[in-house]
N, C-alpha and C. Protein backbone atom coordinates (compact mmCIF):
# COMPACT_ATOMS: atom_id res chain seq x y z
N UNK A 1 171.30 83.61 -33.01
CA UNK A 1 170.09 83.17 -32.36
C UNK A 1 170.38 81.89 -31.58
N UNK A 2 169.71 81.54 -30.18
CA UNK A 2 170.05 80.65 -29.67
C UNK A 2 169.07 79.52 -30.12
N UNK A 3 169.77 78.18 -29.78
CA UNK A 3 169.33 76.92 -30.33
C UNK A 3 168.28 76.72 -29.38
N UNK A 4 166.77 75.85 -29.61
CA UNK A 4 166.17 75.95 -28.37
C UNK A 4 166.21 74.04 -28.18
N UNK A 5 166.10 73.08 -27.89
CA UNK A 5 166.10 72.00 -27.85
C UNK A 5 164.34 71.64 -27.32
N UNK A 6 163.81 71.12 -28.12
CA UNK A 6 162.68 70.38 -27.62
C UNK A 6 162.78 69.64 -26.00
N UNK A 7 161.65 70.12 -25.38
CA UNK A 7 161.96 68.84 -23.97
C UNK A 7 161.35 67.71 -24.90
N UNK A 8 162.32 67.02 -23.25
CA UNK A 8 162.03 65.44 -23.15
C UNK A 8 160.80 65.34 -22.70
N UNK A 9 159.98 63.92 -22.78
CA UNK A 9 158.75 63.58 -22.19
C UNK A 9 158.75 61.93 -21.91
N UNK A 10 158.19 61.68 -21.34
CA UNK A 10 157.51 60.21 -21.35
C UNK A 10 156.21 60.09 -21.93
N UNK A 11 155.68 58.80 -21.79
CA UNK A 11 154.50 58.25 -22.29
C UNK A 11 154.01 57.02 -21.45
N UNK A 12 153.25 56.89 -20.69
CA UNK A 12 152.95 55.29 -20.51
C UNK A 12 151.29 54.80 -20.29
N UNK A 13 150.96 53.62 -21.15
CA UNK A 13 150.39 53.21 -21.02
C UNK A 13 149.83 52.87 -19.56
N UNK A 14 148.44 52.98 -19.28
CA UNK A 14 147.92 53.00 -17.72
C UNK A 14 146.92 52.28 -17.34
N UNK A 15 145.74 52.57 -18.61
CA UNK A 15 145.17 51.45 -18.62
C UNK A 15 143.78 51.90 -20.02
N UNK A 16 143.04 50.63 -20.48
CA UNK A 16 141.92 51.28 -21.56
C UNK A 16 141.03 50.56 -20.58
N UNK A 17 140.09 51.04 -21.10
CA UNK A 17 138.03 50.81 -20.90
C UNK A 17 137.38 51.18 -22.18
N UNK A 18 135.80 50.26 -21.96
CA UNK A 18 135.14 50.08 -22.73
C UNK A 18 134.05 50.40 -21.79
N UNK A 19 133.03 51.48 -22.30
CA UNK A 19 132.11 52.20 -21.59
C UNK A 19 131.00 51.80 -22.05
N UNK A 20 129.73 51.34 -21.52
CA UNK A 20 128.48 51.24 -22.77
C UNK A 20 127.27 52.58 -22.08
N UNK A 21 126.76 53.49 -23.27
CA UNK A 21 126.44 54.15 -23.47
C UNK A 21 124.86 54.12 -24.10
N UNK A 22 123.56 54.18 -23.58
CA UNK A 22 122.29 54.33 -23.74
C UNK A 22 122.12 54.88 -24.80
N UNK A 23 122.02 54.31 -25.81
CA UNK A 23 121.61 54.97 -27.46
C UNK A 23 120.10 55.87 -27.28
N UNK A 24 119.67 55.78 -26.01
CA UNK A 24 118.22 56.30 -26.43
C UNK A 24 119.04 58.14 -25.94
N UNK A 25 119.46 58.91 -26.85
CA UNK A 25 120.23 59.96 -26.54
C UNK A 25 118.94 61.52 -26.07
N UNK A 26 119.30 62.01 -25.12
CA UNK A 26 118.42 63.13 -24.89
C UNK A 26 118.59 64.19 -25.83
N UNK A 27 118.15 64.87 -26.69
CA UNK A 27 119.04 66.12 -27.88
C UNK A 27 118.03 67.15 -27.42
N UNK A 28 119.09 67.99 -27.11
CA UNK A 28 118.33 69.39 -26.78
C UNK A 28 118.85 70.80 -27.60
N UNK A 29 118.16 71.48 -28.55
CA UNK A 29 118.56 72.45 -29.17
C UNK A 29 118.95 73.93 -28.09
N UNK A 30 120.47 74.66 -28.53
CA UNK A 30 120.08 75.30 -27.27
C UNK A 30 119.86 76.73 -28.30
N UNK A 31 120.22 77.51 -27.53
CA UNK A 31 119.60 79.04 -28.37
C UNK A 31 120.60 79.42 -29.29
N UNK A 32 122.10 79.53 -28.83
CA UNK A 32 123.46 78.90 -29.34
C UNK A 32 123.36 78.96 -31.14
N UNK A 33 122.65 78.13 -31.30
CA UNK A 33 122.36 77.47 -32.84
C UNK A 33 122.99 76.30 -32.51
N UNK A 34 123.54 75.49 -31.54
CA UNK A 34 124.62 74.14 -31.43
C UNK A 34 123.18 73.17 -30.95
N UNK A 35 124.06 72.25 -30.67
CA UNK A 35 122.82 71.43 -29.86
C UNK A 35 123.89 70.68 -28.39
N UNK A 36 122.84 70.03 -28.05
CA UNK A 36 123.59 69.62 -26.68
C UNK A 36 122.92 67.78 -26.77
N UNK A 37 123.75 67.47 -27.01
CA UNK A 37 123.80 65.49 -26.80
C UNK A 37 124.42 64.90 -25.98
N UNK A 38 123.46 64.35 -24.97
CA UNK A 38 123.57 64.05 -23.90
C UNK A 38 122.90 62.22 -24.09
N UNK A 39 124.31 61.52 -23.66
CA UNK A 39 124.14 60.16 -23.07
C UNK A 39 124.60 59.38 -22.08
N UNK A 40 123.49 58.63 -21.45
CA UNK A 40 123.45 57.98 -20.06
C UNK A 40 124.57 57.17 -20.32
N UNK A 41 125.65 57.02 -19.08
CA UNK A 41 126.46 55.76 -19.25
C UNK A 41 125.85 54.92 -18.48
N UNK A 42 125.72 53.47 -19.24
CA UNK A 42 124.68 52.50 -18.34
C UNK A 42 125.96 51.13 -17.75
N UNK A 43 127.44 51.47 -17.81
CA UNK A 43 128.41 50.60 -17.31
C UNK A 43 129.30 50.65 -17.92
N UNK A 44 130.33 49.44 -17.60
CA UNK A 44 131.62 49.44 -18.51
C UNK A 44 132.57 48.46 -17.99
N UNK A 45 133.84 47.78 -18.46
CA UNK A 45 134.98 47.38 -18.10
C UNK A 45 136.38 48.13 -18.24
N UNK A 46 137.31 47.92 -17.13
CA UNK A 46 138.59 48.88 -17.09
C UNK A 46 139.30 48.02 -16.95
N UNK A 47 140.66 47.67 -17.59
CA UNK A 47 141.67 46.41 -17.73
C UNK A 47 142.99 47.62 -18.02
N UNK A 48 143.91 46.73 -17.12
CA UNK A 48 145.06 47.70 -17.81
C UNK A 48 146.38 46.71 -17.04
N UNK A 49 146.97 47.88 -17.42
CA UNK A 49 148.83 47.84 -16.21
C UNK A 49 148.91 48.29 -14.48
N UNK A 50 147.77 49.19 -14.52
CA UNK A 50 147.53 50.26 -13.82
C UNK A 50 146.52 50.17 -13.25
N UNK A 51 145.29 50.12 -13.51
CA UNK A 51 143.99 50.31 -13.02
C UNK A 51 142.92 48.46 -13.68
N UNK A 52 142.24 48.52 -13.08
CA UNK A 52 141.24 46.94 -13.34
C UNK A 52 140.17 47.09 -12.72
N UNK A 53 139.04 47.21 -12.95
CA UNK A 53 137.60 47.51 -12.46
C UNK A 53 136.32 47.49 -13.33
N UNK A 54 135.42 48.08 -13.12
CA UNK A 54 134.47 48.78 -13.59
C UNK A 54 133.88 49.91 -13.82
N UNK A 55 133.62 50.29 -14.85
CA UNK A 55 132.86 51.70 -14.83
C UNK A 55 131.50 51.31 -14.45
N UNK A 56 130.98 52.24 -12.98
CA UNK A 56 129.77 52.55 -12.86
C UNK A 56 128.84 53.04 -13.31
N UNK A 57 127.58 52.22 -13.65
CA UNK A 57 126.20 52.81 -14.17
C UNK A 57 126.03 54.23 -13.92
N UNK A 58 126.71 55.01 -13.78
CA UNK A 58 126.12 56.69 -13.20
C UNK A 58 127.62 57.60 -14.00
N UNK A 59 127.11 58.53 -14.92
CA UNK A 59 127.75 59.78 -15.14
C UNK A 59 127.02 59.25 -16.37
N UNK A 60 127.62 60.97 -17.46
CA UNK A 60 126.94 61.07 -19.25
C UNK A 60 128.34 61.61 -19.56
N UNK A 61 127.86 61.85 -20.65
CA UNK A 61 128.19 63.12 -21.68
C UNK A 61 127.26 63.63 -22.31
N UNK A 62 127.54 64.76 -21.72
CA UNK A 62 126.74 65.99 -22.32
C UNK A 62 127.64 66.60 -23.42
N UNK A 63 127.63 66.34 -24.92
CA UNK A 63 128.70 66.89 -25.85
C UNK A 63 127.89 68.10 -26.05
N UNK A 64 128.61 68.78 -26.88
CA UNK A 64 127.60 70.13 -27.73
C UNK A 64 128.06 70.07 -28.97
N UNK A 65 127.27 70.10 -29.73
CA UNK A 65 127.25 69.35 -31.59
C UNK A 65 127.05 71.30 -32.02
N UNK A 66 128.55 71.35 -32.95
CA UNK A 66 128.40 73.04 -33.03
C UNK A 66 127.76 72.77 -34.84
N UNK A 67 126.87 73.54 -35.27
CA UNK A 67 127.12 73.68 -36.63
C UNK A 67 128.18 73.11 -37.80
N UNK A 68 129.63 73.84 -37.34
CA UNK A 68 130.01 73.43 -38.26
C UNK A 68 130.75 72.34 -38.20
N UNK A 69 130.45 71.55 -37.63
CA UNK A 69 130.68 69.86 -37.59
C UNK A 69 131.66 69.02 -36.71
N UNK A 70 132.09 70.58 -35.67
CA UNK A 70 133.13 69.94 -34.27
C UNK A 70 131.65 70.15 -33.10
N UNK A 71 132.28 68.86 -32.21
CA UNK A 71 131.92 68.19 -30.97
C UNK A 71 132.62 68.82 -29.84
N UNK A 72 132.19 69.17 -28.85
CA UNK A 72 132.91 69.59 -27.87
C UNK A 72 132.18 68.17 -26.66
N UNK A 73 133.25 67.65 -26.35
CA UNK A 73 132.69 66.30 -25.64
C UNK A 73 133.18 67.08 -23.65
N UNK A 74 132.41 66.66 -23.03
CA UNK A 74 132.69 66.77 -21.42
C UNK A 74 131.55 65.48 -20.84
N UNK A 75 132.31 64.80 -20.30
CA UNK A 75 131.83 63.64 -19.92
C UNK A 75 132.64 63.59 -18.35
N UNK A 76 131.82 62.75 -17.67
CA UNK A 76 131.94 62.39 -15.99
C UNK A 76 131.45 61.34 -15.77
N UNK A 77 132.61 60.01 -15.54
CA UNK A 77 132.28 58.72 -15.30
C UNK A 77 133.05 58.41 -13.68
N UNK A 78 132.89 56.82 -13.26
CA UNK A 78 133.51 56.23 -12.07
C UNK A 78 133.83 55.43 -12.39
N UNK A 79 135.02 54.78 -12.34
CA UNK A 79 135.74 53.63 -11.88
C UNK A 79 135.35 53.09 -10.70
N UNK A 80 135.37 51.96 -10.19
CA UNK A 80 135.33 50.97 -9.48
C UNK A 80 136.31 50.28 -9.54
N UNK A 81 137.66 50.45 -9.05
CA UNK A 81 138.54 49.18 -9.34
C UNK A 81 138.48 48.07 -8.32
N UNK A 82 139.10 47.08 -8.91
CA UNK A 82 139.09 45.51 -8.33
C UNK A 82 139.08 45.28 -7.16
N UNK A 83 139.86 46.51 -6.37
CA UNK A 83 140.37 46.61 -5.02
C UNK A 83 139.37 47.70 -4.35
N UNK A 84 138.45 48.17 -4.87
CA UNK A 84 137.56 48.71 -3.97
C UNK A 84 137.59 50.25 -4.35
N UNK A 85 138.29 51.01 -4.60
CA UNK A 85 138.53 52.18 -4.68
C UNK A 85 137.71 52.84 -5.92
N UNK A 86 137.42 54.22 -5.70
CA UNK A 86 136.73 55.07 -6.78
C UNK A 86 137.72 55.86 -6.67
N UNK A 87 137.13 55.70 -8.65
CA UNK A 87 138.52 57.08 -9.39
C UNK A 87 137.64 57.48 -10.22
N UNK A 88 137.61 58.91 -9.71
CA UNK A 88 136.47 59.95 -10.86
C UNK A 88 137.50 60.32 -12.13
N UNK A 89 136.29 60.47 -12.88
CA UNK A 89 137.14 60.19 -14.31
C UNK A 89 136.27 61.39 -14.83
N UNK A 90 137.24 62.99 -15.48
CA UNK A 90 136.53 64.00 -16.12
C UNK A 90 137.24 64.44 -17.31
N UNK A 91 136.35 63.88 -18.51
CA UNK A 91 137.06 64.66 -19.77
C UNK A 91 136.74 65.11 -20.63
N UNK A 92 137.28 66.17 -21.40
CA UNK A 92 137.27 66.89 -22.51
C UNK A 92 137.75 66.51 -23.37
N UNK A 93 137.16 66.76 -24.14
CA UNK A 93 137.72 66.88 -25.68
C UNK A 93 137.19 67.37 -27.00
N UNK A 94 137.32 67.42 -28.29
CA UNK A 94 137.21 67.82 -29.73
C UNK A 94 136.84 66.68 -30.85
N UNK A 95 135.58 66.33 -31.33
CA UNK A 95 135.25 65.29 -32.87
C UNK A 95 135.39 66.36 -33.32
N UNK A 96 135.65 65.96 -34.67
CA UNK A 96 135.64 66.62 -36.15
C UNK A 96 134.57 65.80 -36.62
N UNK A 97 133.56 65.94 -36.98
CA UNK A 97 132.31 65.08 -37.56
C UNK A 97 132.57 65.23 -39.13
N UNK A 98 133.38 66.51 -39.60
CA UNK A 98 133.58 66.74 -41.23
C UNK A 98 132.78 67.63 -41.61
N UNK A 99 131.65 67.83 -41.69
CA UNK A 99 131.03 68.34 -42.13
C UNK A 99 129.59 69.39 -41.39
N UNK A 100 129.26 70.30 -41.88
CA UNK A 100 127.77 70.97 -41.12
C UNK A 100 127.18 70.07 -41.65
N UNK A 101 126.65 69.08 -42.49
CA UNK A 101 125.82 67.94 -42.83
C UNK A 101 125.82 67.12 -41.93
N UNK A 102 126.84 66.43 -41.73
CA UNK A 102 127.26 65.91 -40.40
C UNK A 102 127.01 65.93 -39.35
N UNK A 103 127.56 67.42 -39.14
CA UNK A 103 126.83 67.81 -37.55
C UNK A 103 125.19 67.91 -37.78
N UNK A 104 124.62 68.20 -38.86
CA UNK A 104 123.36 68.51 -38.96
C UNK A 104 122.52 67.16 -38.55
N UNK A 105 123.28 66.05 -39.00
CA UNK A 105 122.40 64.80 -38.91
C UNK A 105 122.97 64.06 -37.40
N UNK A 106 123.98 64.48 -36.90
CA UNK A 106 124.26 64.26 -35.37
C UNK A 106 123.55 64.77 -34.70
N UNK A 107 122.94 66.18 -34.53
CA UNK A 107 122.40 66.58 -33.86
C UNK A 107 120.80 66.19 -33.88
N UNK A 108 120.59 65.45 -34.95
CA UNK A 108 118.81 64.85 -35.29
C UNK A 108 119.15 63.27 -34.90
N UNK A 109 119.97 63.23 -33.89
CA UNK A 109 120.14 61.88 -34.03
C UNK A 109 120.64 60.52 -34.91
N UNK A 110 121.50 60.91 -35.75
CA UNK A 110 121.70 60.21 -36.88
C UNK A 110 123.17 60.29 -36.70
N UNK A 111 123.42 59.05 -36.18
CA UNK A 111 125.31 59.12 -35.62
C UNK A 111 125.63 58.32 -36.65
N UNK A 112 127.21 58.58 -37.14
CA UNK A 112 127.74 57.83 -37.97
C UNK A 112 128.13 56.37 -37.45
N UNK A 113 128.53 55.43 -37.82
CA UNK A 113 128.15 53.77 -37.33
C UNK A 113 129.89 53.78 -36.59
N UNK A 114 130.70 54.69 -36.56
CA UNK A 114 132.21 54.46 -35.91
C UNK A 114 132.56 55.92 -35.79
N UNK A 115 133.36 56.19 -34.99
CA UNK A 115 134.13 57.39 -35.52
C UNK A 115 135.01 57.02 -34.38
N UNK A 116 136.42 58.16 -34.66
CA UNK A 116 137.37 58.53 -33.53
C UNK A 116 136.59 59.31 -32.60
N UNK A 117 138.04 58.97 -31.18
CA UNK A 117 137.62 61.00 -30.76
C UNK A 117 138.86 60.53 -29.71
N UNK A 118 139.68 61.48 -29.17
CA UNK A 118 140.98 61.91 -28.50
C UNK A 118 140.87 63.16 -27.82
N UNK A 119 140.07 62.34 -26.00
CA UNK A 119 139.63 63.37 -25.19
C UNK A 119 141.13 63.47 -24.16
N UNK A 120 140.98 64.12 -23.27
CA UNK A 120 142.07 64.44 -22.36
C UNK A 120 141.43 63.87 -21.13
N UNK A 121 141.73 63.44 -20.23
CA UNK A 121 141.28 62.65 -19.34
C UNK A 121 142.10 63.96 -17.59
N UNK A 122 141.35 63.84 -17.25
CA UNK A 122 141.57 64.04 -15.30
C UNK A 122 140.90 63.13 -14.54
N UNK A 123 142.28 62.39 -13.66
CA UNK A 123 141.53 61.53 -12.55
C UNK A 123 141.54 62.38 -11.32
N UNK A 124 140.74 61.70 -10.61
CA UNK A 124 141.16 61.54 -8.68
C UNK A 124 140.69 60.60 -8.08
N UNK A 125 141.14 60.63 -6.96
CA UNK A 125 140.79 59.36 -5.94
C UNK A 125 141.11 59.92 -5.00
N UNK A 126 140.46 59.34 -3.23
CA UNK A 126 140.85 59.63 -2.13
C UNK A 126 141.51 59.07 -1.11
N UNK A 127 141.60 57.15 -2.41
CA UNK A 127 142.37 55.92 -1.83
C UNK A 127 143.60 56.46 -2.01
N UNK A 128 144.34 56.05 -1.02
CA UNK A 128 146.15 56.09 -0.79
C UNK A 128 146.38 55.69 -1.76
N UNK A 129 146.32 54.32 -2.22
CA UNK A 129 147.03 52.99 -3.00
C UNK A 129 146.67 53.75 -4.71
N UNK A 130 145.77 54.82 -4.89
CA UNK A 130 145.62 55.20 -5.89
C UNK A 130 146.09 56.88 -5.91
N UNK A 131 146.93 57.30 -5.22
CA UNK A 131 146.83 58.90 -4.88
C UNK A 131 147.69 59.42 -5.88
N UNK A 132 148.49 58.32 -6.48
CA UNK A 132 149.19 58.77 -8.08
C UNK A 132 148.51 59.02 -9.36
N UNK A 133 146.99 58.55 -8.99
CA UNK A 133 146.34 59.26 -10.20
C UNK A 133 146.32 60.82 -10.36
N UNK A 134 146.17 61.29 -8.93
CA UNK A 134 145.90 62.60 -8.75
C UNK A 134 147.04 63.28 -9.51
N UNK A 135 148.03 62.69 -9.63
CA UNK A 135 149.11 63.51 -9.74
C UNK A 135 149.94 63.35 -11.49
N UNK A 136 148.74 62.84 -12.38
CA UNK A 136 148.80 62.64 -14.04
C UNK A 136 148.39 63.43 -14.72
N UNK A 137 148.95 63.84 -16.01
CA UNK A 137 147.98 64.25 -17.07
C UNK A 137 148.01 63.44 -17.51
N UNK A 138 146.46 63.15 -18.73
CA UNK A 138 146.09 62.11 -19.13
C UNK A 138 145.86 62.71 -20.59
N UNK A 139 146.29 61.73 -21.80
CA UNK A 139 145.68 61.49 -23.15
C UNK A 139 144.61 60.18 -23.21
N UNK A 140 143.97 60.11 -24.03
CA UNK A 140 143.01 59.07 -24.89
C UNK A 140 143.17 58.86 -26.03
N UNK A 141 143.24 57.28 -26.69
CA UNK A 141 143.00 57.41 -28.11
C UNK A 141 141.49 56.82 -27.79
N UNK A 142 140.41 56.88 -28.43
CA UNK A 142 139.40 56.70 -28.42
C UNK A 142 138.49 56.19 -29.61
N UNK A 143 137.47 55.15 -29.50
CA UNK A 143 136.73 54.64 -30.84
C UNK A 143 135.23 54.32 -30.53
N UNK A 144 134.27 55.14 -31.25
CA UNK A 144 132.76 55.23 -30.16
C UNK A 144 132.13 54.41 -31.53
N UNK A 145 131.30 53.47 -31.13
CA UNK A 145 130.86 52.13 -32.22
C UNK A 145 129.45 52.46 -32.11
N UNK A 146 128.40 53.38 -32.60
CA UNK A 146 126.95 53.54 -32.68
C UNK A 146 126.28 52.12 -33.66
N UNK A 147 126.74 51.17 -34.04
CA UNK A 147 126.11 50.43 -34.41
C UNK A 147 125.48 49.42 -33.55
N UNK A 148 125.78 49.54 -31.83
CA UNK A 148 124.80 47.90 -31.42
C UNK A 148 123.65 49.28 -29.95
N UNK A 149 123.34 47.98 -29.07
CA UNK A 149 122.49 48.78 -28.28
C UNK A 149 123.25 47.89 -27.14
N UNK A 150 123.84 49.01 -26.04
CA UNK A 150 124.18 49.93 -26.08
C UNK A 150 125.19 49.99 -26.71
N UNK A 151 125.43 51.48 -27.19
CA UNK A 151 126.57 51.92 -27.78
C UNK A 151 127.91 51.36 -26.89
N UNK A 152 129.01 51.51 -27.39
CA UNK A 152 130.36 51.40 -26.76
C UNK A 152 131.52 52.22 -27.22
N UNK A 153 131.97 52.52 -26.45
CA UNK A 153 133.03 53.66 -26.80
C UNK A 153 134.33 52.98 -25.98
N UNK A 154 135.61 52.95 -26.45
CA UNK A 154 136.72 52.12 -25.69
C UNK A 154 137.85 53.25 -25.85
N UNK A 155 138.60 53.30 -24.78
CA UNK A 155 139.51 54.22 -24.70
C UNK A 155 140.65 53.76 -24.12
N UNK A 156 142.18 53.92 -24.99
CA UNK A 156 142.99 53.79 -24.34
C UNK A 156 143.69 55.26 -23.52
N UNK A 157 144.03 55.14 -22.47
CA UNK A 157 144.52 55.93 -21.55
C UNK A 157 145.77 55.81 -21.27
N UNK A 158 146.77 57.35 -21.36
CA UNK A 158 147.82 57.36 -21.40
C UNK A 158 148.53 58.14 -20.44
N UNK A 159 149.09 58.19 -19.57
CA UNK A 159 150.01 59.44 -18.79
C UNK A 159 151.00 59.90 -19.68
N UNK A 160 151.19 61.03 -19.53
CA UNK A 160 152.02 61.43 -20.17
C UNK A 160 152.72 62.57 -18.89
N UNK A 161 154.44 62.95 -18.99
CA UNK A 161 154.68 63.66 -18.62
C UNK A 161 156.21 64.06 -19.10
N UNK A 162 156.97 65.13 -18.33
CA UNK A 162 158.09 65.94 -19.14
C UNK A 162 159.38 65.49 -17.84
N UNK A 163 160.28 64.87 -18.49
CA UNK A 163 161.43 64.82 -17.90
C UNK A 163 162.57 65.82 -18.00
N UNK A 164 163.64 65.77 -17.28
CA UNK A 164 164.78 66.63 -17.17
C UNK A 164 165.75 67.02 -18.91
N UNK A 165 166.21 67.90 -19.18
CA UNK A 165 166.97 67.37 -20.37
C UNK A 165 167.68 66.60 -20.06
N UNK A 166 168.47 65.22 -21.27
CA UNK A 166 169.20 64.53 -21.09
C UNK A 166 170.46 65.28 -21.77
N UNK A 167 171.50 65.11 -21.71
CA UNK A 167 172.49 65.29 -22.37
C UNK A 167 172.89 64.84 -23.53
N UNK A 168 173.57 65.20 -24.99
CA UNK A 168 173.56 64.50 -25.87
C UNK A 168 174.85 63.65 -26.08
């Protein structure tokens, strides 16, 4: 049998944000049996290696809270960086809430006071000086804080990609 060798990859840090998020949440039951939780982003800060701006007052997340206690998150925010440019920001991802109790009391509005979550991120832009976003995949580690008003959720953002084999 032949040997298969794992590829190589990189990793680099690009940049994190801190988003604040309208606790007054819209919850809509859908027919599904899930629910759909939806919150206004009302701003944010973006600091990095890479990117430095603001997140704009305009996009949500619309998650869908399933029964048995996973989140399916899709959210659509803007950057504003320092230098003028917009970078649309679209991502997915998966909570584990733990439990149908859990999800039961997420979906009535009753968020736990911290949790994780590790969405996948897609940029773009139409600025030159930013046209290497277009051309990333993106990870998140992520930490959403329901204890103040507004909420805040901070994300670090990662490129990731696959290099050549090296030789051993």
């Amino acid at each position: 049998m032949e040997e298969f060798k794992l590829n190589k990859f990189k990793i680099e840090h690009i940049f994190s944000y801190s988003v604040e998020v309208d606790p007054n949440m819209f919850i809509q039951k859908l027919p599904t049996k899930d629910t759909r939780v939806t919150g206004n982003i009302t701003g944010g800060t973006v600091w990095g290696p890479k990117v430095n701006g603001k997140i704009l007052p305009m996009g949500a997340d619309w998650s869908v809270v399933h029964p048995n206690g996973i989140v399916d998150v899709d959210c659509r925010a803007m950057i504003e960086t320092d230098d003028g440019a917009h970078i649309n920001m679209f991502y997915t991802g998966r909570i584990d809430l733990g439990s149908e109790q859990a999800a039961e009391d997420y979906s009535n509005g009753k968020f736990p006071p911290v949790m994780g979550t590790q969405p996948k991120h897609v940029l773009d832009c139409d600025d030159p000086r930013y046209d290497w976003v277009n051309r990333v995949s993106c990870f998140c580690i992520g930490r959403v804080d329901f204890t103040g008003d507004p909420i805040v959720i901070q994300y670090d953002v990662y490129s990731f990609f696959a290099t050549p084999f090296e030789e051993d």
